[in-house]
C-alpha atoms as a PDB file:
ATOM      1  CA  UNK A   1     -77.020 -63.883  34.746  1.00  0.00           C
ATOM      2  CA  UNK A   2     -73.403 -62.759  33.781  1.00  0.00           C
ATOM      3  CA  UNK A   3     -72.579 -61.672  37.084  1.00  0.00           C
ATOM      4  CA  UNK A   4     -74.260 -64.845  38.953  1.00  0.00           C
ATOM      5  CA  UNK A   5     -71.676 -66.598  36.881  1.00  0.00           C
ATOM      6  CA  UNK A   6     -68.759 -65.000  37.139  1.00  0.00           C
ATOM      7  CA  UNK A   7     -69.526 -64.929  40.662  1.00  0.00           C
ATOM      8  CA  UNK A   8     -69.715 -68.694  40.518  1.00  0.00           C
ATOM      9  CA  UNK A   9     -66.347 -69.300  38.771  1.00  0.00           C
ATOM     10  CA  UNK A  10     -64.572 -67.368  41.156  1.00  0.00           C
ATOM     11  CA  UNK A  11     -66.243 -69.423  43.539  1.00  0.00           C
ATOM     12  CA  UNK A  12     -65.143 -72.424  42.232  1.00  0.00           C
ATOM     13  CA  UNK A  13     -61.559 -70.776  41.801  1.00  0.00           C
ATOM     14  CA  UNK A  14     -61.486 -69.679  45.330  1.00  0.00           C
ATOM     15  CA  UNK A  15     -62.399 -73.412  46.194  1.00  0.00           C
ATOM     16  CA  UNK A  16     -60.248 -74.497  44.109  1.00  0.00           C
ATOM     17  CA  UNK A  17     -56.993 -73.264  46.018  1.00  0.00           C
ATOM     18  CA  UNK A  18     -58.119 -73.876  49.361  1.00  0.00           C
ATOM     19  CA  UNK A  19     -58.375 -77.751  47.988  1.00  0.00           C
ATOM     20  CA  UNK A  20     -54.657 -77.735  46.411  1.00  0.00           C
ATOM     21  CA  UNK A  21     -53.759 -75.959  49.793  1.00  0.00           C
ATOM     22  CA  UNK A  22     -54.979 -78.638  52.098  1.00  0.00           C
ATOM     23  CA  UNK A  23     -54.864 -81.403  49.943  1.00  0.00           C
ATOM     24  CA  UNK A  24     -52.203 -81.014  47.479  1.00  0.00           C
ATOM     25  CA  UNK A  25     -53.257 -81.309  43.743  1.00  0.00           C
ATOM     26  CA  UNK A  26     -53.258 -84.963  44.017  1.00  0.00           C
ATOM     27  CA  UNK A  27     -56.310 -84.281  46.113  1.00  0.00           C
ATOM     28  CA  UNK A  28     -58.067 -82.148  43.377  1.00  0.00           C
ATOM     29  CA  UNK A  29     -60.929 -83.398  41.984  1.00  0.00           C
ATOM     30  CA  UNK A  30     -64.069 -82.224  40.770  1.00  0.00           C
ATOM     31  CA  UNK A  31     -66.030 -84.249  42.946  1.00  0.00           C
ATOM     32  CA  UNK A  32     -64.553 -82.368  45.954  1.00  0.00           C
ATOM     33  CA  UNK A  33     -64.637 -78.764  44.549  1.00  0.00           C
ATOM     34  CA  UNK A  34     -68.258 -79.866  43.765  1.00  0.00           C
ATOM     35  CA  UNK A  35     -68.349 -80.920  47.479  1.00  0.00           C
ATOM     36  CA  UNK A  36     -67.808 -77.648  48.821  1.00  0.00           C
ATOM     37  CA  UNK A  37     -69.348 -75.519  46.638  1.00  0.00           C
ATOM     38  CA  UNK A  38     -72.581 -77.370  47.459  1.00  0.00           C
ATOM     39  CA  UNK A  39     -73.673 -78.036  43.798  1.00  0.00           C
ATOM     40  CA  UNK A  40     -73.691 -81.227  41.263  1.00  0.00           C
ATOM     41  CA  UNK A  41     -70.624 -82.561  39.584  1.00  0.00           C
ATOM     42  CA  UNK A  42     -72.797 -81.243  36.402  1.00  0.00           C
ATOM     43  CA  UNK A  43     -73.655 -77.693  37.643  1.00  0.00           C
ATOM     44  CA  UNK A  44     -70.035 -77.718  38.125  1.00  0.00           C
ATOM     45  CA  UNK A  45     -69.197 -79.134  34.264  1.00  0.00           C
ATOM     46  CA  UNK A  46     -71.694 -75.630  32.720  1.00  0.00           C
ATOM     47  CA  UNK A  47     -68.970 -73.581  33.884  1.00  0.00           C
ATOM     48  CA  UNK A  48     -66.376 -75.569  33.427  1.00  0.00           C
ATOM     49  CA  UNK A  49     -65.273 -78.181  30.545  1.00  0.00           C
ATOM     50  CA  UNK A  50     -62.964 -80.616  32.513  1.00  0.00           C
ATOM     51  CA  UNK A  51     -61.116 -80.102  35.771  1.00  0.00           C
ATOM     52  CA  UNK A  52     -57.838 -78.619  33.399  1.00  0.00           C
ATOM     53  CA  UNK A  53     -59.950 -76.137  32.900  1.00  0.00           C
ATOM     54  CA  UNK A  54     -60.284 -75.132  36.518  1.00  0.00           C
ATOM     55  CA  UNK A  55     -56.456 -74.777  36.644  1.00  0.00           C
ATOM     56  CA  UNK A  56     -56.073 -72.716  33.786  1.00  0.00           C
ATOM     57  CA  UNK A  57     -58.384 -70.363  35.743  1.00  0.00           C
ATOM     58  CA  UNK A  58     -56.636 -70.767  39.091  1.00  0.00           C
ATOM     59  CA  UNK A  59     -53.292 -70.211  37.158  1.00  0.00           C
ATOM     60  CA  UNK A  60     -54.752 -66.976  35.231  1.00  0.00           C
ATOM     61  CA  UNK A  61     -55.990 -65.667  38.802  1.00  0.00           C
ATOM     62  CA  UNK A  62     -52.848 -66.022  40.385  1.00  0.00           C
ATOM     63  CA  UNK A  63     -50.866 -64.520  37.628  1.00  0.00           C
ATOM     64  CA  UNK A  64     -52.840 -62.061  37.409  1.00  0.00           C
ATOM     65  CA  UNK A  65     -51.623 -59.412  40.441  1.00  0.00           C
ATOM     66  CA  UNK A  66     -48.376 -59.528  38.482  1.00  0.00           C
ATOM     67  CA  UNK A  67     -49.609 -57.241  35.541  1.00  0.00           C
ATOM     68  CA  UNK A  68     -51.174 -55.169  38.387  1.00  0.00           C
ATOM     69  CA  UNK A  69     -48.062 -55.097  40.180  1.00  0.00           C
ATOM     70  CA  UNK A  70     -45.574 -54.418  37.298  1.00  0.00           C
ATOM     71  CA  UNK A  71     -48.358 -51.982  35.989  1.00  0.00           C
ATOM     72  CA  UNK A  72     -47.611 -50.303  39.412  1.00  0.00           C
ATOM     73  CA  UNK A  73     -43.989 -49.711  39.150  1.00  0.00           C
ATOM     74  CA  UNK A  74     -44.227 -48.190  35.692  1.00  0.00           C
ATOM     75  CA  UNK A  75     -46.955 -45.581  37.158  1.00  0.00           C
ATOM     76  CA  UNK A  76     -44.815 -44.958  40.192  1.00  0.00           C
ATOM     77  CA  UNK A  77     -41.423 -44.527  38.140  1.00  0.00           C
ATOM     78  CA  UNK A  78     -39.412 -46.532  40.594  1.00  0.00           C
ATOM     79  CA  UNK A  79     -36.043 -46.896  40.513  1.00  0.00           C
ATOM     80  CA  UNK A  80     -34.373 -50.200  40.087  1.00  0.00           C
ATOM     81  CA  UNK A  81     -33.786 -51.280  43.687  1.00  0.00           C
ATOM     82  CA  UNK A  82     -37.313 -49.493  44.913  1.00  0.00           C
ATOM     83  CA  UNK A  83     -38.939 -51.258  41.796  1.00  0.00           C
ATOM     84  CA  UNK A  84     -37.774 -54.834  43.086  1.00  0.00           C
ATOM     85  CA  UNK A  85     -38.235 -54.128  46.968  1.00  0.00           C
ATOM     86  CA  UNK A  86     -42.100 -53.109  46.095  1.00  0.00           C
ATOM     87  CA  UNK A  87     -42.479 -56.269  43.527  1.00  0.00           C
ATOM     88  CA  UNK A  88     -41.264 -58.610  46.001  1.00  0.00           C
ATOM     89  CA  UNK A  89     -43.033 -57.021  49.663  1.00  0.00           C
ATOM     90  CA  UNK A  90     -46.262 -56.738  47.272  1.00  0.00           C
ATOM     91  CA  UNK A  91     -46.166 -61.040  46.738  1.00  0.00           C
ATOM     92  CA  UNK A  92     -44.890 -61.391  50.064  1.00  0.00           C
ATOM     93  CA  UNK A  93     -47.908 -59.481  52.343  1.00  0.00           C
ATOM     94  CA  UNK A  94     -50.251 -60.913  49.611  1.00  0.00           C
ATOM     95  CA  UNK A  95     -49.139 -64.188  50.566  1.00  0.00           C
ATOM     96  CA  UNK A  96     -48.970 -63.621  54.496  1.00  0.00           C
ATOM     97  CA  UNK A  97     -52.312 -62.412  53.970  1.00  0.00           C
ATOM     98  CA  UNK A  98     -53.756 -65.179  51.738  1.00  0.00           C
ATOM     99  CA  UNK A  99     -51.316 -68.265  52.752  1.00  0.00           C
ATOM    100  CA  UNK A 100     -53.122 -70.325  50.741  1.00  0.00           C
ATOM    101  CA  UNK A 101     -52.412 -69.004  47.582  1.00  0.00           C
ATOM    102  CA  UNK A 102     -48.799 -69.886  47.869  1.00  0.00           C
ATOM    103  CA  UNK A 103     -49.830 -73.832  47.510  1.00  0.00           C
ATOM    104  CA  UNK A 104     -50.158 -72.762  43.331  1.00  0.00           C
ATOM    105  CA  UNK A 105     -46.577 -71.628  43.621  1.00  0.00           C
ATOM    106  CA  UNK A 106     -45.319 -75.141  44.834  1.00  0.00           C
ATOM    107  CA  UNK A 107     -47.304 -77.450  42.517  1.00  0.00           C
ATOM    108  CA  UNK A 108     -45.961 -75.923  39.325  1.00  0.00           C
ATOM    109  CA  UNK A 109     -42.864 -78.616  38.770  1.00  0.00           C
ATOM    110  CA  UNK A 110     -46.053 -81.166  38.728  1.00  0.00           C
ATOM    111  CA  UNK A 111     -48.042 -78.833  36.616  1.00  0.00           C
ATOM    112  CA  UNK A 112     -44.958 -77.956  34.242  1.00  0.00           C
ATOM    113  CA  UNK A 113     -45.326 -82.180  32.939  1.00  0.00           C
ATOM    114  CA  UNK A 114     -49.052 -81.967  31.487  1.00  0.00           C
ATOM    115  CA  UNK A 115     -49.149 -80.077  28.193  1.00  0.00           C
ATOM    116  CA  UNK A 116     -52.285 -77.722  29.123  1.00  0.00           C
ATOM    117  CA  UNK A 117     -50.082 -76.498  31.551  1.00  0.00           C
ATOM    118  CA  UNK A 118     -46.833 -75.950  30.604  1.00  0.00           C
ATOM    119  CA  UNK A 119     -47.325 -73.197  28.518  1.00  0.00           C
ATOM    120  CA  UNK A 120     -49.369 -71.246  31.434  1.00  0.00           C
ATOM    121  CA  UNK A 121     -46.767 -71.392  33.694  1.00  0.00           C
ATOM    122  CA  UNK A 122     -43.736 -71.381  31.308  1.00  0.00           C
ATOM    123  CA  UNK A 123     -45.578 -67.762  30.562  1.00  0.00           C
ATOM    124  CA  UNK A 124     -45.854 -66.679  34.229  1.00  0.00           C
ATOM    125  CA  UNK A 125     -42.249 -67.722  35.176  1.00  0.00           C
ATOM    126  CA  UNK A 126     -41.035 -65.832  32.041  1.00  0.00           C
ATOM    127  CA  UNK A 127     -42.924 -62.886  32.806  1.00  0.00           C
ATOM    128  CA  UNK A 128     -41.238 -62.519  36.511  1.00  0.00           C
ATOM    129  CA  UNK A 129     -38.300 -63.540  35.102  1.00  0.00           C
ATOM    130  CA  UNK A 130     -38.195 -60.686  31.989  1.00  0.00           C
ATOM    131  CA  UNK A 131     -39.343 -58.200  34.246  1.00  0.00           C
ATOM    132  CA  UNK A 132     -37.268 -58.458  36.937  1.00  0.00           C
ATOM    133  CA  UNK A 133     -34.227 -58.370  33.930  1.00  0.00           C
ATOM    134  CA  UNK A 134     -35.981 -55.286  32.782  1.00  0.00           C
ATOM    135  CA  UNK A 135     -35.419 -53.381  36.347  1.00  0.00           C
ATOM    136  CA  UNK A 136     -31.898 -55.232  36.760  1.00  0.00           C
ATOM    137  CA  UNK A 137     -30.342 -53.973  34.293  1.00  0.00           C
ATOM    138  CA  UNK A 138     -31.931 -50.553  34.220  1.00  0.00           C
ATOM    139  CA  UNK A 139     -30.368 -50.693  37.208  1.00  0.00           C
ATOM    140  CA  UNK A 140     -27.091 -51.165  36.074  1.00  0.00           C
ATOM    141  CA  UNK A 141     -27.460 -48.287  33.750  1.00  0.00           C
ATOM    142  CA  UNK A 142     -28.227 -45.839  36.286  1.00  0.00           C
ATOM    143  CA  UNK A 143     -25.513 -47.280  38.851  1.00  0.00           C
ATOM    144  CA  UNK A 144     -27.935 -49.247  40.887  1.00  0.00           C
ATOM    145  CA  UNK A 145     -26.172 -52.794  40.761  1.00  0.00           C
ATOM    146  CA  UNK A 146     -22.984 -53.789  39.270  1.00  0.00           C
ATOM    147  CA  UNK A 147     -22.607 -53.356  35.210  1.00  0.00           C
ATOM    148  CA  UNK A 148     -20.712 -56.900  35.920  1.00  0.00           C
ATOM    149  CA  UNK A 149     -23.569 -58.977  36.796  1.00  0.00           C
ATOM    150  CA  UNK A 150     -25.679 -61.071  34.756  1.00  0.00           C
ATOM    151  CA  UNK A 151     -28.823 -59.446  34.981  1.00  0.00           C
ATOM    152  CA  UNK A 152     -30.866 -63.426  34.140  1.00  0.00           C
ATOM    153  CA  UNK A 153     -28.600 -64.680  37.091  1.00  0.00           C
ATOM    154  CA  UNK A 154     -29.482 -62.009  39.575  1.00  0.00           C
ATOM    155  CA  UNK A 155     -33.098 -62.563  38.634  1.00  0.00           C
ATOM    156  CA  UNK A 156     -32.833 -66.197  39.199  1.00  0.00           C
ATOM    157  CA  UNK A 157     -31.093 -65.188  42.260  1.00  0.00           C
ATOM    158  CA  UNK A 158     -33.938 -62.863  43.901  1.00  0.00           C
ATOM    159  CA  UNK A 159     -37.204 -65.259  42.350  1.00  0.00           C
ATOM    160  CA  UNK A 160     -35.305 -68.282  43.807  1.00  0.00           C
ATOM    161  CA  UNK A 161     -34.554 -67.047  47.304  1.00  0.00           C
ATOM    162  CA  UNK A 162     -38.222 -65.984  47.734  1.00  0.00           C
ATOM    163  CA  UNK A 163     -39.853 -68.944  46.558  1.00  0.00           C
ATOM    164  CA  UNK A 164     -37.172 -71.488  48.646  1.00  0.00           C
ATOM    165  CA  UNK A 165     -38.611 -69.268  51.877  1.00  0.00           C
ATOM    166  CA  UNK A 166     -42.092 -68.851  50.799  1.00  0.00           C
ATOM    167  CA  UNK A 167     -41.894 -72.861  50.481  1.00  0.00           C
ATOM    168  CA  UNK A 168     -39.794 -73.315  54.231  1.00  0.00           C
ATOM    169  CA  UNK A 169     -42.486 -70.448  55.822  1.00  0.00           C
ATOM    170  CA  UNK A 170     -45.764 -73.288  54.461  1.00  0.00           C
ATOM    171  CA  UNK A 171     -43.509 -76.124  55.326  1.00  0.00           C
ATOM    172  CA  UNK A 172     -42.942 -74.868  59.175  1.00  0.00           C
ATOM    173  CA  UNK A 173     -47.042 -74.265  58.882  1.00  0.00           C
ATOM    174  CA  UNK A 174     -46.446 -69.903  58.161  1.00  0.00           C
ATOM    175  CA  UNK A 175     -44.938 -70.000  61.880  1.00  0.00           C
ATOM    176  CA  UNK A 176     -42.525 -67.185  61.164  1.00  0.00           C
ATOM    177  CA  UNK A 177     -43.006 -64.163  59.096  1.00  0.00           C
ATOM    178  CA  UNK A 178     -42.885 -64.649  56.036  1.00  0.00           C
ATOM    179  CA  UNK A 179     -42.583 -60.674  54.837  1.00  0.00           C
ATOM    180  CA  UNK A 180     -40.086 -60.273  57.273  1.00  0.00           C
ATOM    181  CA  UNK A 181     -37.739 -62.890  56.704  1.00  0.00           C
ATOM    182  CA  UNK A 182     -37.932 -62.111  53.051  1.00  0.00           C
ATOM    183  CA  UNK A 183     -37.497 -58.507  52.794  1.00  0.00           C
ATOM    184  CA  UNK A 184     -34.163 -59.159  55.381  1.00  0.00           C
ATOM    185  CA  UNK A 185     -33.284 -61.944  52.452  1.00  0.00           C
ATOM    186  CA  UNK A 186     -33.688 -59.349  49.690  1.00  0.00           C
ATOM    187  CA  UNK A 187     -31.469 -56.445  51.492  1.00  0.00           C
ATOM    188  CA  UNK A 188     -28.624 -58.732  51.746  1.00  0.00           C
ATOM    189  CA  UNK A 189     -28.600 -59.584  48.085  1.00  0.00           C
ATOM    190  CA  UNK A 190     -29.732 -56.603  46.651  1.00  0.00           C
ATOM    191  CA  UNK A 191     -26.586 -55.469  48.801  1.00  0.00           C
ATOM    192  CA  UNK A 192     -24.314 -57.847  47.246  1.00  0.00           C
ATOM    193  CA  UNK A 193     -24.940 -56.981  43.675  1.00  0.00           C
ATOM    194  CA  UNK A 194     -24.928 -52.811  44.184  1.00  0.00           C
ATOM    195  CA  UNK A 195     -21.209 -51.311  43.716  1.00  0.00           C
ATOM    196  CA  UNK A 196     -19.189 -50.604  46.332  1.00  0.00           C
ATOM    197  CA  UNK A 197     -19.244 -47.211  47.639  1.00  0.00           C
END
């Protein structure tokens, strides 16, 4: 029975994100996840409380490669620069692989106004954000990048270029690489804040 419904909650997860995807979350209801999964509005409401509860879910599953991936680099030892290259082709051929995934990315501005939200995703962004500090200025203890540099800036820097051309590769409907053109992206600025040689 457990595993018939955790099976089902991913389910509805998985559903979930193809809806915000195609629909936006202004086209989220519980009616339509309900739709698609083939079930009542009530089967729907034994697994879940309310549809806020859905996105708490869909949040946690996204979020959750991020432990995996920072879990990673620890294991692996990298160094600063390999640390962030691996962190940021990991999202990047997850996304290319699972496009739709990246629509939870864009709604979080909308998300960030409801109070069962804002906490969620002030926690993921702050998580990114820390650990990507963490490696920075590691980095600038070994030599890496520039002892100069504010290591929250360059963060902010890096996070923001990927998720301006993760937003430009769904707006042009994923018609250009999206690994590609953001792994060229990174190079030049993780070229820009290393000292010159």
């Amino acid at each position: 029975m457990a595993t018939k419904l955790l099976h089902r909650k991913e389910s509805v997860i998985l559903t979930t994100i193809e809806i915000i995807d195609e629909l936006g979350i202004q086209g989220l209801s519980t009616r339509e996840i309900a739709r698609r999964q083939g079930i009542s509005e009530g089967t729907l409401f034994r697994h879940f409380k309310t549809k806020n509860d859905i996105i708490l879910d869909v949040l946690d599953y996204f979020s959750k490669y991020d432990a995996d991936i920072f879990q990673t680099v620890e294991m692996k030892k990298l160094g600063a620069k390999d640390a962030i290259n691996f962190v940021v082709d990991s999202y990047v051929s997850y996304y290319e692989n699972y496009p739709a995934i990246t629509a939870v990315t864009q709604i979080y501005e909308v998300l960030f106004r409801e109070p069962d939200f804002a906490e969620k995703i002030n926690k993921i962004l702050a998580g990114r954000s820390s650990f990507f500090q963490q490696v920075i200025k590691a980095g600038q203890l070994s030599g890496e990048f520039r002892p100069d540099i504010d290591a929250e800036a360059m963060a902010d820097v890096i996070d923001g270029t990927c998720t301006v051309i993760c937003l430009r590769w769904r707006m042009n409907d994923c018609g250009f690489p999206l690994r590609e053109t953001t792994m060229a992206a990174l190079q030049m600025i993780l070229k820009v804040f290393s000292p010159d040689k």
